[in-house]
Protein backbone atom coordinates (compact mmCIF):
# COMPACT_ATOMS: atom_id res chain seq x y z
CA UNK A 1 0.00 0.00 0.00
CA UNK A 2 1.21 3.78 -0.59
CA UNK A 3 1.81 5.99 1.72
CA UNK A 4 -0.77 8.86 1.09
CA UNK A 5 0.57 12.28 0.68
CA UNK A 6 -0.89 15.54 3.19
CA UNK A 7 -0.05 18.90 2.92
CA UNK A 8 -1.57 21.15 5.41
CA UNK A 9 -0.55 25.69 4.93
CA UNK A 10 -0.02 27.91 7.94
CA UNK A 11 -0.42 31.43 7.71
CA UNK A 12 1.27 33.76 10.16
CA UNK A 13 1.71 37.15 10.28
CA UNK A 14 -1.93 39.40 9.31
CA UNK A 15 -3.46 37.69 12.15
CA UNK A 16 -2.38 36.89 16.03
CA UNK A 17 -2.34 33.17 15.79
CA UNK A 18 -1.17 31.05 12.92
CA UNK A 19 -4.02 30.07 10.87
CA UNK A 20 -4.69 26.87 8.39
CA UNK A 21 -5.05 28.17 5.35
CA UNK A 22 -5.10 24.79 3.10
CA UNK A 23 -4.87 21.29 3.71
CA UNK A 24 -5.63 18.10 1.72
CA UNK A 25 -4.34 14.72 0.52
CA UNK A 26 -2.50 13.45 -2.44
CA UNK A 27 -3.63 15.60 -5.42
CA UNK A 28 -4.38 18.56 -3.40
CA UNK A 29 -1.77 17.58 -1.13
CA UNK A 30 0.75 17.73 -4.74
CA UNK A 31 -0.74 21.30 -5.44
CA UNK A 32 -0.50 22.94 -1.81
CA UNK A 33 3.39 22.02 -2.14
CA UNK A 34 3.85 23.45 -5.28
CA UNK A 35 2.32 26.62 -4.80
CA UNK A 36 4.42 26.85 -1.46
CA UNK A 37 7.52 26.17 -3.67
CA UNK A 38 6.52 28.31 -6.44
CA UNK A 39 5.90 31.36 -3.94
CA UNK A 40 8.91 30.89 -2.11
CA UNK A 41 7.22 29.84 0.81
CA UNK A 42 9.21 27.13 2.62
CA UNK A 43 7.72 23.88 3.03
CA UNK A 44 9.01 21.44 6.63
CA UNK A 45 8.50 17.74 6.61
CA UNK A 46 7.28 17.16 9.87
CA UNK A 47 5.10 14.06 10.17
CA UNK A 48 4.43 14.68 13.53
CA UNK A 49 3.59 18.21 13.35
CA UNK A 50 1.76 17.71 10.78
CA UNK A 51 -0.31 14.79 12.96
CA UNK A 52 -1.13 17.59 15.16
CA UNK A 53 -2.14 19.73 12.76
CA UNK A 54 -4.42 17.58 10.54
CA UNK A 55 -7.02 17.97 13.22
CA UNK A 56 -7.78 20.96 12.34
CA UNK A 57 -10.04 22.71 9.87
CA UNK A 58 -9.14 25.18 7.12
CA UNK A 59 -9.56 28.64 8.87
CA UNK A 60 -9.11 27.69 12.45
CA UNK A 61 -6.80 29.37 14.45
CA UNK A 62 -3.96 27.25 16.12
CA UNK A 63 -4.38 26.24 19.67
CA UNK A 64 -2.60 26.94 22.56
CA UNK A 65 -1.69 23.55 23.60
CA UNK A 66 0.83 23.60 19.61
CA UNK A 67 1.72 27.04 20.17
CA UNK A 68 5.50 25.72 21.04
CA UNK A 69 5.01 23.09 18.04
CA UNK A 70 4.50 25.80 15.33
CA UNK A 71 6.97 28.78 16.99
CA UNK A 72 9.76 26.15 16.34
CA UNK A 73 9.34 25.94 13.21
CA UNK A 74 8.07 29.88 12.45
CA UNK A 75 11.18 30.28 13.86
CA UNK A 76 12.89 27.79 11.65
CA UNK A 77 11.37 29.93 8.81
CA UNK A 78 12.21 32.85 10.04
CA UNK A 79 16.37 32.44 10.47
CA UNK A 80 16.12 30.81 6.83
CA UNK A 81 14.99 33.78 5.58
CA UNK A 82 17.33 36.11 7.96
CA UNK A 83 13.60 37.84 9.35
CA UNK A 84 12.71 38.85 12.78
CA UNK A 85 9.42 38.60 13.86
CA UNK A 86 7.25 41.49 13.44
CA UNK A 87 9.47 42.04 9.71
CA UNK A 88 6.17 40.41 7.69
CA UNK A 89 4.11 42.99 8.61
CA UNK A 90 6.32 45.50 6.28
CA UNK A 91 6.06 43.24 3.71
């Protein structure tokens, strides 16, 4: 059997608390990566994150209890792209 390919997009930044923006599974899974890649966005393989994340719904914010979950890697994000937080909203 084949492993079955999810994709889930945070958004950070216009809003207090990172937000799902997409999420899906093999073909939609496919396209969420790719548009992440193709916008320069960076994309983490975390299967366990990404666990945690799954149970949530497009549009909910994240909760409290993965606050530290997501802020390591929003910070990850951040030192790749040599940012501070706070520099996206002068984007």
């Amino acid at each position: 059997m084949q492993n079955r390919l999810e994709a889930l997009a945070l958004e950070y930044g216009l809003n207090k608390t990172p937000r799902v923006t997409a999420k899906g599974h093999d073909d939609l899974a496919r396209r969420i990566i790719e548009e992440a890649k193709k916008q320069g966005v960076y994309v983490a393989e975390d299967p366990q994150l990404l666990a945690l994340l799954s149970r949530l719904d497009v549009g909910d914010e994240i909760p409290q209890d993965m606050y530290t979950a997501v802020a390591v890697i929003l910070s990850w994000v951040y030192w790749l792209k040599g940012m501070r937080p706070g520099d996206e909203k002068v984007m």
